[in-house]
PDB file of N, CA and C in Angstrom:
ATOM      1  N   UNK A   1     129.592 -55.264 -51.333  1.00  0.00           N
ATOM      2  CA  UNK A   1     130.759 -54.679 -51.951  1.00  0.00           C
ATOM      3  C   UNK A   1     130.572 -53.167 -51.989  1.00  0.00           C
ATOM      4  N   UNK A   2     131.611 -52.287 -51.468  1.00  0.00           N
ATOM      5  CA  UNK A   2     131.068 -51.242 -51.818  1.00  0.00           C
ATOM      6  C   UNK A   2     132.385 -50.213 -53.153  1.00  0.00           C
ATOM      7  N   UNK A   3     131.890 -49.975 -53.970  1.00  0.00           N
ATOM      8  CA  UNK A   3     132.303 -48.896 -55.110  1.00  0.00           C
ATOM      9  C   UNK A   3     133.403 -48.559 -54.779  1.00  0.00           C
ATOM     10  N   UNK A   4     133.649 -47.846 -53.974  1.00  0.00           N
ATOM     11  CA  UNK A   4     134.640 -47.141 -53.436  1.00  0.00           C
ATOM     12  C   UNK A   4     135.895 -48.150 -53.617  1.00  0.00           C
ATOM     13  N   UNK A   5     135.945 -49.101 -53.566  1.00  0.00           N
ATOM     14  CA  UNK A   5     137.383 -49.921 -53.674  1.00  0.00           C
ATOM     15  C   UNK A   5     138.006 -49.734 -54.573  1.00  0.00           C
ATOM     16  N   UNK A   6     136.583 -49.452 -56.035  1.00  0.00           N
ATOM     17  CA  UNK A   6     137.975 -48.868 -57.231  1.00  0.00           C
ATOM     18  C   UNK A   6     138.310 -47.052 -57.748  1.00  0.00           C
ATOM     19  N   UNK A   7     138.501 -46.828 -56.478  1.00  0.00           N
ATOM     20  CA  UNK A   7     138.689 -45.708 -55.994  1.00  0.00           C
ATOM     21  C   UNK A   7     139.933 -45.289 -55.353  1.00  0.00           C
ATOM     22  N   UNK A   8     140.480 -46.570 -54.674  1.00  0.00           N
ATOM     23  CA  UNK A   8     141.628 -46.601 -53.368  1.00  0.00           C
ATOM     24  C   UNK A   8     142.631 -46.932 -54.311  1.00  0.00           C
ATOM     25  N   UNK A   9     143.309 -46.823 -55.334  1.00  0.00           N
ATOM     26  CA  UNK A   9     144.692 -47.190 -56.277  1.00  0.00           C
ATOM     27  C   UNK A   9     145.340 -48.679 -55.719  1.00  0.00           C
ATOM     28  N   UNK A  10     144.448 -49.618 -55.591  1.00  0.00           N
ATOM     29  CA  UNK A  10     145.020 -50.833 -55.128  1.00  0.00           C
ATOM     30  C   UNK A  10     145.500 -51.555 -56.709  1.00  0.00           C
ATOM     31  N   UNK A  11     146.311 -52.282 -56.283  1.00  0.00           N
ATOM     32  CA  UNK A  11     147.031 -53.646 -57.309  1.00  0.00           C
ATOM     33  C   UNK A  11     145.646 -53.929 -58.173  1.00  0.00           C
ATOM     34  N   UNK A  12     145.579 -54.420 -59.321  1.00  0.00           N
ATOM     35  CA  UNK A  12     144.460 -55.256 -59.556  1.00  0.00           C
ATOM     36  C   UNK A  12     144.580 -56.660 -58.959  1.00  0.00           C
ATOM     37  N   UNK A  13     145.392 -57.254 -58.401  1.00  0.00           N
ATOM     38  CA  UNK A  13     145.511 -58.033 -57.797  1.00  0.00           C
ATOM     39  C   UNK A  13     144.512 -58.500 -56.014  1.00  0.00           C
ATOM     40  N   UNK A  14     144.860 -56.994 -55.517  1.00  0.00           N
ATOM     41  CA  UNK A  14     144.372 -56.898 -54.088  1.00  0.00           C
ATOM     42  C   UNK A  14     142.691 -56.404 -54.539  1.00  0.00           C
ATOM     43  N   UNK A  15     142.372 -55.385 -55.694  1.00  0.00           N
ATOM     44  CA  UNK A  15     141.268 -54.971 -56.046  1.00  0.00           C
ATOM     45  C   UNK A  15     140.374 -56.402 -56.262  1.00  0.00           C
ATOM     46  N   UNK A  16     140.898 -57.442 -57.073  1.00  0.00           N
ATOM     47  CA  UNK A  16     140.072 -59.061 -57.095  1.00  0.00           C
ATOM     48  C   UNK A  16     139.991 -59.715 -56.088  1.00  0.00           C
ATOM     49  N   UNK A  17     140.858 -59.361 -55.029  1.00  0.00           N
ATOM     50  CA  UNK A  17     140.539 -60.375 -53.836  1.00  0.00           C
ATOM     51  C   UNK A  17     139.844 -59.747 -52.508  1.00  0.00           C
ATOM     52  N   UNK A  18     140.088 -58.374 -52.935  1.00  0.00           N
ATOM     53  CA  UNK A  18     138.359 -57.500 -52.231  1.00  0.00           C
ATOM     54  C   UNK A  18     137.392 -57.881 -52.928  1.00  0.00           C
ATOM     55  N   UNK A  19     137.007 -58.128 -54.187  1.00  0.00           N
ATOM     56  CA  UNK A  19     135.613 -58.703 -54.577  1.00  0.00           C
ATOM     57  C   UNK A  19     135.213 -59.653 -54.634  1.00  0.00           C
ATOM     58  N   UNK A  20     136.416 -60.646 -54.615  1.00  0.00           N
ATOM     59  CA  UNK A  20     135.994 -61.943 -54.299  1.00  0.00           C
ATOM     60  C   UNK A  20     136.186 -62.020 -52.617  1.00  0.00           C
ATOM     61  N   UNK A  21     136.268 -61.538 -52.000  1.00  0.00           N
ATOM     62  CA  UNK A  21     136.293 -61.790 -50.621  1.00  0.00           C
ATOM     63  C   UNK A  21     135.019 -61.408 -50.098  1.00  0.00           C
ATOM     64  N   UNK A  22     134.218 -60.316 -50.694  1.00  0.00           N
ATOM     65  CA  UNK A  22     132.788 -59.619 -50.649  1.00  0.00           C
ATOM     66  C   UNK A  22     132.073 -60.592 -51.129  1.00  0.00           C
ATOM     67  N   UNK A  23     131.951 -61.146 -51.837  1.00  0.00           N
ATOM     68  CA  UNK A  23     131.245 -62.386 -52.539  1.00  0.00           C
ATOM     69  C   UNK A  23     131.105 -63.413 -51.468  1.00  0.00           C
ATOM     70  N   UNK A  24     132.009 -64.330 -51.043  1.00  0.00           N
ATOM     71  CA  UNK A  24     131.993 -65.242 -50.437  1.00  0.00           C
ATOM     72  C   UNK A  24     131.218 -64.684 -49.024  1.00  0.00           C
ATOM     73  N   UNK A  25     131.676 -63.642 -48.502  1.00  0.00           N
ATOM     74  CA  UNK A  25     131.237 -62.817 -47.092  1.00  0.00           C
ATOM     75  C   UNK A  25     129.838 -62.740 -47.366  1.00  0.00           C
ATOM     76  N   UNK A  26     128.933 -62.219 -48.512  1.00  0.00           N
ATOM     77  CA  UNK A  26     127.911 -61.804 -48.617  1.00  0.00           C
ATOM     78  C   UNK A  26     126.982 -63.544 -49.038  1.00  0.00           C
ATOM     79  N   UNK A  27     127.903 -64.118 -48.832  1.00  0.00           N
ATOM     80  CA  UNK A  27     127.049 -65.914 -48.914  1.00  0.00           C
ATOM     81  C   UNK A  27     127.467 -66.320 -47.735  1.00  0.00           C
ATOM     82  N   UNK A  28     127.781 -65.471 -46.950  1.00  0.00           N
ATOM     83  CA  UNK A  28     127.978 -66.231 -45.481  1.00  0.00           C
ATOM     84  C   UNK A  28     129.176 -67.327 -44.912  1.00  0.00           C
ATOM     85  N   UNK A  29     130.072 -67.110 -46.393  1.00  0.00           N
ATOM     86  CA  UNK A  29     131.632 -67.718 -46.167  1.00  0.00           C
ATOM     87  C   UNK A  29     132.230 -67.266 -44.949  1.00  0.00           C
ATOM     88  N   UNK A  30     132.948 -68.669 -44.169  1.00  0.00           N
ATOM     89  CA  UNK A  30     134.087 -68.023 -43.264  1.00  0.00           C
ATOM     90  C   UNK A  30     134.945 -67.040 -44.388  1.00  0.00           C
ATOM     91  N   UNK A  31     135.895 -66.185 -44.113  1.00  0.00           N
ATOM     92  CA  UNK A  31     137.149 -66.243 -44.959  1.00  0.00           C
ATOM     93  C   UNK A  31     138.446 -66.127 -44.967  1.00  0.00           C
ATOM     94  N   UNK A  32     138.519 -67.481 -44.543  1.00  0.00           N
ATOM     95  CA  UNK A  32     140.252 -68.391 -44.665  1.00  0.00           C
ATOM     96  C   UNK A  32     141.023 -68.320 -45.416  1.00  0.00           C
ATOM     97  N   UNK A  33     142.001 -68.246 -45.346  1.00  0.00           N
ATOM     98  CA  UNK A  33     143.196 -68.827 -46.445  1.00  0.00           C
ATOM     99  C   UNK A  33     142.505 -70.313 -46.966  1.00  0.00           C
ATOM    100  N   UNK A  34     142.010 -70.825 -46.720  1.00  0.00           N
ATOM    101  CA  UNK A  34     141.901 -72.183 -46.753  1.00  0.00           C
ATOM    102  C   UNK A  34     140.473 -72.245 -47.521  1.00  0.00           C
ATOM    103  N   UNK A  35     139.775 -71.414 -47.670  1.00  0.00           N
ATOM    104  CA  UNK A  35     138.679 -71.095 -48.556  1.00  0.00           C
ATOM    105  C   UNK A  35     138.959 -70.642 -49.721  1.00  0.00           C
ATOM    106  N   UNK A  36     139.686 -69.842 -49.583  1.00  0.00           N
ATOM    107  CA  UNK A  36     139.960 -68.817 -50.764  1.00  0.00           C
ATOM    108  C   UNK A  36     141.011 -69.038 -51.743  1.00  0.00           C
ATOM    109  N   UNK A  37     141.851 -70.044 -51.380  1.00  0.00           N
ATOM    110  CA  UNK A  37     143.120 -70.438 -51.870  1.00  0.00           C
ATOM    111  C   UNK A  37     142.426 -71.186 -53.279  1.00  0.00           C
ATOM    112  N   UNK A  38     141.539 -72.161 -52.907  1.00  0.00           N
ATOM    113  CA  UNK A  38     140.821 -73.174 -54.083  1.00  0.00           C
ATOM    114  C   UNK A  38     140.647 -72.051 -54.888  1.00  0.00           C
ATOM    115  N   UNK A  39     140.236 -71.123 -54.862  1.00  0.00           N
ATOM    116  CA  UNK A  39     139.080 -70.035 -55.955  1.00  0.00           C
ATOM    117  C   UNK A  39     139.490 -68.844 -56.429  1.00  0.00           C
ATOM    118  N   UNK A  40     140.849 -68.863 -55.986  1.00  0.00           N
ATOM    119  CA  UNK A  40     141.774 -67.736 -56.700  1.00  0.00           C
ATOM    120  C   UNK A  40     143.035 -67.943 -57.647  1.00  0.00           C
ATOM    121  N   UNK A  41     142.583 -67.519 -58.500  1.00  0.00           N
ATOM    122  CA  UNK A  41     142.966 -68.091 -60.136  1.00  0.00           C
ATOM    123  C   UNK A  41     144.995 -67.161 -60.174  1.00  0.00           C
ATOM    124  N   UNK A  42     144.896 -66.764 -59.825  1.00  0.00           N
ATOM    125  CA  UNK A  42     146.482 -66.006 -59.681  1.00  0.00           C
ATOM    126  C   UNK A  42     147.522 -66.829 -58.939  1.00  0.00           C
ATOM    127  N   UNK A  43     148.994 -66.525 -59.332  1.00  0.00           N
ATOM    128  CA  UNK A  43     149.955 -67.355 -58.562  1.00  0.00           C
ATOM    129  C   UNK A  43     149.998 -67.181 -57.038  1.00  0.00           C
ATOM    130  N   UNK A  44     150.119 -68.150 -56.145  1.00  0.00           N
ATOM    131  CA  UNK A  44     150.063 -68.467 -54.375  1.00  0.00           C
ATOM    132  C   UNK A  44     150.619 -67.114 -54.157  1.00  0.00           C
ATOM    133  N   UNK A  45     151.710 -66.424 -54.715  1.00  0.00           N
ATOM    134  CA  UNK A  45     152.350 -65.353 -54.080  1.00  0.00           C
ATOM    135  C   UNK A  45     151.744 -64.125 -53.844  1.00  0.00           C
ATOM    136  N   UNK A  46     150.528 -63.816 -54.807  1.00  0.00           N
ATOM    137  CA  UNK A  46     150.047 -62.357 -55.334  1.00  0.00           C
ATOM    138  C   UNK A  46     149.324 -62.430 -54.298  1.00  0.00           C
ATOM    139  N   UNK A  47     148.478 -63.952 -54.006  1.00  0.00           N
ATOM    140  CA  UNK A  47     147.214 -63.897 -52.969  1.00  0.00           C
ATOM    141  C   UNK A  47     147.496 -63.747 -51.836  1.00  0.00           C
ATOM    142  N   UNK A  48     148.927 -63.993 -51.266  1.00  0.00           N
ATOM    143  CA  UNK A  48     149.743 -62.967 -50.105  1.00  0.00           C
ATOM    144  C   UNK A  48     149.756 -61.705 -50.442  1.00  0.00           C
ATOM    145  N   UNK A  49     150.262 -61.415 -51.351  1.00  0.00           N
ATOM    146  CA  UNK A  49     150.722 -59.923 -51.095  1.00  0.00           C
ATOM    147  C   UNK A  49     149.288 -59.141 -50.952  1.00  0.00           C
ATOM    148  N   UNK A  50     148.473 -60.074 -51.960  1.00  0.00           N
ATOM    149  CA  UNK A  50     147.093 -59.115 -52.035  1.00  0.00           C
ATOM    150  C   UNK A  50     146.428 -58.823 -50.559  1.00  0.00           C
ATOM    151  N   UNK A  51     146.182 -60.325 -49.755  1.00  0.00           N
ATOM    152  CA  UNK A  51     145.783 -59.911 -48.649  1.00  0.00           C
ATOM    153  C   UNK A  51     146.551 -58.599 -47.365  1.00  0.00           C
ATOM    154  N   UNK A  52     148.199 -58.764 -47.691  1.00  0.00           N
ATOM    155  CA  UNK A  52     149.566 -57.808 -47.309  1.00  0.00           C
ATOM    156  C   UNK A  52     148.506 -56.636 -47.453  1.00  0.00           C
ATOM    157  N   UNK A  53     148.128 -56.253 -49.110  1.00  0.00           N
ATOM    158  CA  UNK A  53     147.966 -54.957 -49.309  1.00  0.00           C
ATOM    159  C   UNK A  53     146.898 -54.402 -49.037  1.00  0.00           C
ATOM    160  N   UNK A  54     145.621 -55.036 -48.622  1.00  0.00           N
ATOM    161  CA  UNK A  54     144.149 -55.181 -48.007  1.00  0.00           C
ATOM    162  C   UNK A  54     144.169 -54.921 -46.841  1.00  0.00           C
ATOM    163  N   UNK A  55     144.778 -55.374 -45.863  1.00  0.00           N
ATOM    164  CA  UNK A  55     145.112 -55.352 -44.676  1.00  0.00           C
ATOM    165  C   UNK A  55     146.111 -54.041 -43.765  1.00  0.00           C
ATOM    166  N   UNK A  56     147.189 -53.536 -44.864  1.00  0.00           N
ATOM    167  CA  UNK A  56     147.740 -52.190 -44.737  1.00  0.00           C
ATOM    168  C   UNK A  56     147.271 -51.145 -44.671  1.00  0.00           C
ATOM    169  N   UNK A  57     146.297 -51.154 -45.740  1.00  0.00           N
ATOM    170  CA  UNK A  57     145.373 -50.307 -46.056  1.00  0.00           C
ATOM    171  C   UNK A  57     143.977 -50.284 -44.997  1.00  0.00           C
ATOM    172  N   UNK A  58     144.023 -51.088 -43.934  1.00  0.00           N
ATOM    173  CA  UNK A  58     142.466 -51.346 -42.822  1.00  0.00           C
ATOM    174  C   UNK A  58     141.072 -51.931 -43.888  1.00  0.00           C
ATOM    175  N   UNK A  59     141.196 -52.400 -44.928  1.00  0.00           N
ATOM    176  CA  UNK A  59     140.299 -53.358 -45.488  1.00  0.00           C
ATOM    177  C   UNK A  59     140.125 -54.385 -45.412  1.00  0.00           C
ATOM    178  N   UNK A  60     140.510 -55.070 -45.052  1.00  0.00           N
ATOM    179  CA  UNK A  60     140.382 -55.973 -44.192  1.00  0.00           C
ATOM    180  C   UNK A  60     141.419 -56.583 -43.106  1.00  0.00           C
ATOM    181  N   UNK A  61     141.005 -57.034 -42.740  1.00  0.00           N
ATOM    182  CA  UNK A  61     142.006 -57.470 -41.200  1.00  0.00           C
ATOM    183  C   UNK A  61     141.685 -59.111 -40.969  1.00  0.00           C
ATOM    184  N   UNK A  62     142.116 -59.594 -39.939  1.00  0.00           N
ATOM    185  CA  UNK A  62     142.669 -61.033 -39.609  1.00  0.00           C
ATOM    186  C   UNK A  62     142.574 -61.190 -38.281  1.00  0.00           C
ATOM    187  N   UNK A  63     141.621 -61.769 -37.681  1.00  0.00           N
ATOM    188  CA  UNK A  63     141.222 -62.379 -36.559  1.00  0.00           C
ATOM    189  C   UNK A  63     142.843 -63.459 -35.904  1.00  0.00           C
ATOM    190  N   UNK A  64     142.381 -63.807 -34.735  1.00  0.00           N
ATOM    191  CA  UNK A  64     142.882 -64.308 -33.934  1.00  0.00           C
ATOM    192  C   UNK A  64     143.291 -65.773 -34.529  1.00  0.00           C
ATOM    193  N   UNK A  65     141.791 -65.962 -35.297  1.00  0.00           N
ATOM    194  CA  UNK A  65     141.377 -67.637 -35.333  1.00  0.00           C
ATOM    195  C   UNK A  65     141.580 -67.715 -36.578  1.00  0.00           C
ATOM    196  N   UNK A  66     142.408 -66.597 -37.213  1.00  0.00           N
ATOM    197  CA  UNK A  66     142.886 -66.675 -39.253  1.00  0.00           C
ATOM    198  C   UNK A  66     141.995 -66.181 -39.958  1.00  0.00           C
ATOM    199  N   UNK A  67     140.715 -66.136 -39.223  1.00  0.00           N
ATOM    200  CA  UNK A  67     139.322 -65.600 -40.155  1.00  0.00           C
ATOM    201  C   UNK A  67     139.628 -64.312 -40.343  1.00  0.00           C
ATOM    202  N   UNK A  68     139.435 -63.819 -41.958  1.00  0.00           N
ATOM    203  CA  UNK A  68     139.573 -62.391 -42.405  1.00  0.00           C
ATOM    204  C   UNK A  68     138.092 -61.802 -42.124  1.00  0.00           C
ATOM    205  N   UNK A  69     138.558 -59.992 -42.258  1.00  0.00           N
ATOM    206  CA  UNK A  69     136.749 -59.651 -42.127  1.00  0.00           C
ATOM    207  C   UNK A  69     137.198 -58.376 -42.841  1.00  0.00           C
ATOM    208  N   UNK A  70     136.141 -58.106 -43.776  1.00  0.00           N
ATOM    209  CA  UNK A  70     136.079 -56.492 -44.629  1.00  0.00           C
ATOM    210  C   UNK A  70     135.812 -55.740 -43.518  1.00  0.00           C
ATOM    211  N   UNK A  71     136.384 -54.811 -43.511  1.00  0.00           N
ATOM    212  CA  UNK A  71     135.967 -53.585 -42.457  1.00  0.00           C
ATOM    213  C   UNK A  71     134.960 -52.476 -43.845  1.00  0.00           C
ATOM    214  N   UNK A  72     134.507 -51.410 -42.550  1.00  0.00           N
ATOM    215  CA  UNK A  72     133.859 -50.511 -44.091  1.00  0.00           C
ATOM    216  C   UNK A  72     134.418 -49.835 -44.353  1.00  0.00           C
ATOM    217  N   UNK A  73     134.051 -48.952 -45.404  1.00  0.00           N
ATOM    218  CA  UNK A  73     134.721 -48.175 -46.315  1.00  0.00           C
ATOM    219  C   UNK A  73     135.245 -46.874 -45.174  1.00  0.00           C
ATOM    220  N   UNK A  74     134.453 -46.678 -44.132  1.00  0.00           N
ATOM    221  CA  UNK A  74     134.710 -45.394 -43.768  1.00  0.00           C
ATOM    222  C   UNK A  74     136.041 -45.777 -42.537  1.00  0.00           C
ATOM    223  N   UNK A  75     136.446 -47.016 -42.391  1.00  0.00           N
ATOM    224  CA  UNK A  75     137.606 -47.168 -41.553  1.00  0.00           C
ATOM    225  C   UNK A  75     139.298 -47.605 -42.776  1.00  0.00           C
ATOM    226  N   UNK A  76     138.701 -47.309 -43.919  1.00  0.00           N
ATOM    227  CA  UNK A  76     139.884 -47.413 -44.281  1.00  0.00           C
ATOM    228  C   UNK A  76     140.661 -46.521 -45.014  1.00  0.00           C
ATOM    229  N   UNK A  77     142.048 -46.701 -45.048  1.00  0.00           N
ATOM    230  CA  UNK A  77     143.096 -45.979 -44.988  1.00  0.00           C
ATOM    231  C   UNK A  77     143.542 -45.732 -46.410  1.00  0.00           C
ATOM    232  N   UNK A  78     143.780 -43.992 -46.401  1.00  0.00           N
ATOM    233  CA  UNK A  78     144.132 -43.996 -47.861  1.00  0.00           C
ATOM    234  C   UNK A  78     145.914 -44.309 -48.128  1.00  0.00           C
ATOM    235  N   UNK A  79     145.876 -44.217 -49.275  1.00  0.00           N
ATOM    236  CA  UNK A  79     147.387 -44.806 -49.734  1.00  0.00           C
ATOM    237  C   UNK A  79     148.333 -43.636 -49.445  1.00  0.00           C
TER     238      UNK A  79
END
């Protein structure tokens, strides 16, 4: 995980699903919709938008095969 995320003025919404997405990544989780859906405590909608707002921003991105991946801090985009 790196610091800097609560740095970037994200949602607290998108800010929890960068740390829980670092979590699972740093145990060697794929990370699916289909992983992450069980373990995120917020309504189905936010955990769209959150990934929406992760992904706008170049924090993470979305493979071919649905698998998400954190990019680092130094490829992403300020607001």
């Amino acid at each position: 995980m790196d610091q800097r995320i609560f740095n970037q003025g994200l949602s607290v919404e998108a800010t929890s699903l960068y740390l829980l997405l670092s979590a699972l990544s740093d145990q060697g989780v794929h990370l699916t919709l289909d992983r992450v859906r069980p373990i995120w405590n917020a309504p189905e909608e936010s955990l769209s938008t959150s990934f929406t707002e992760l992904n706008g921003r170049g924090i993470a991105q979305q493979d071919e095969t649905g698998t998400w991946h954190l990019n680092p801090a130094p490829q992403w985009r300020p607001a």
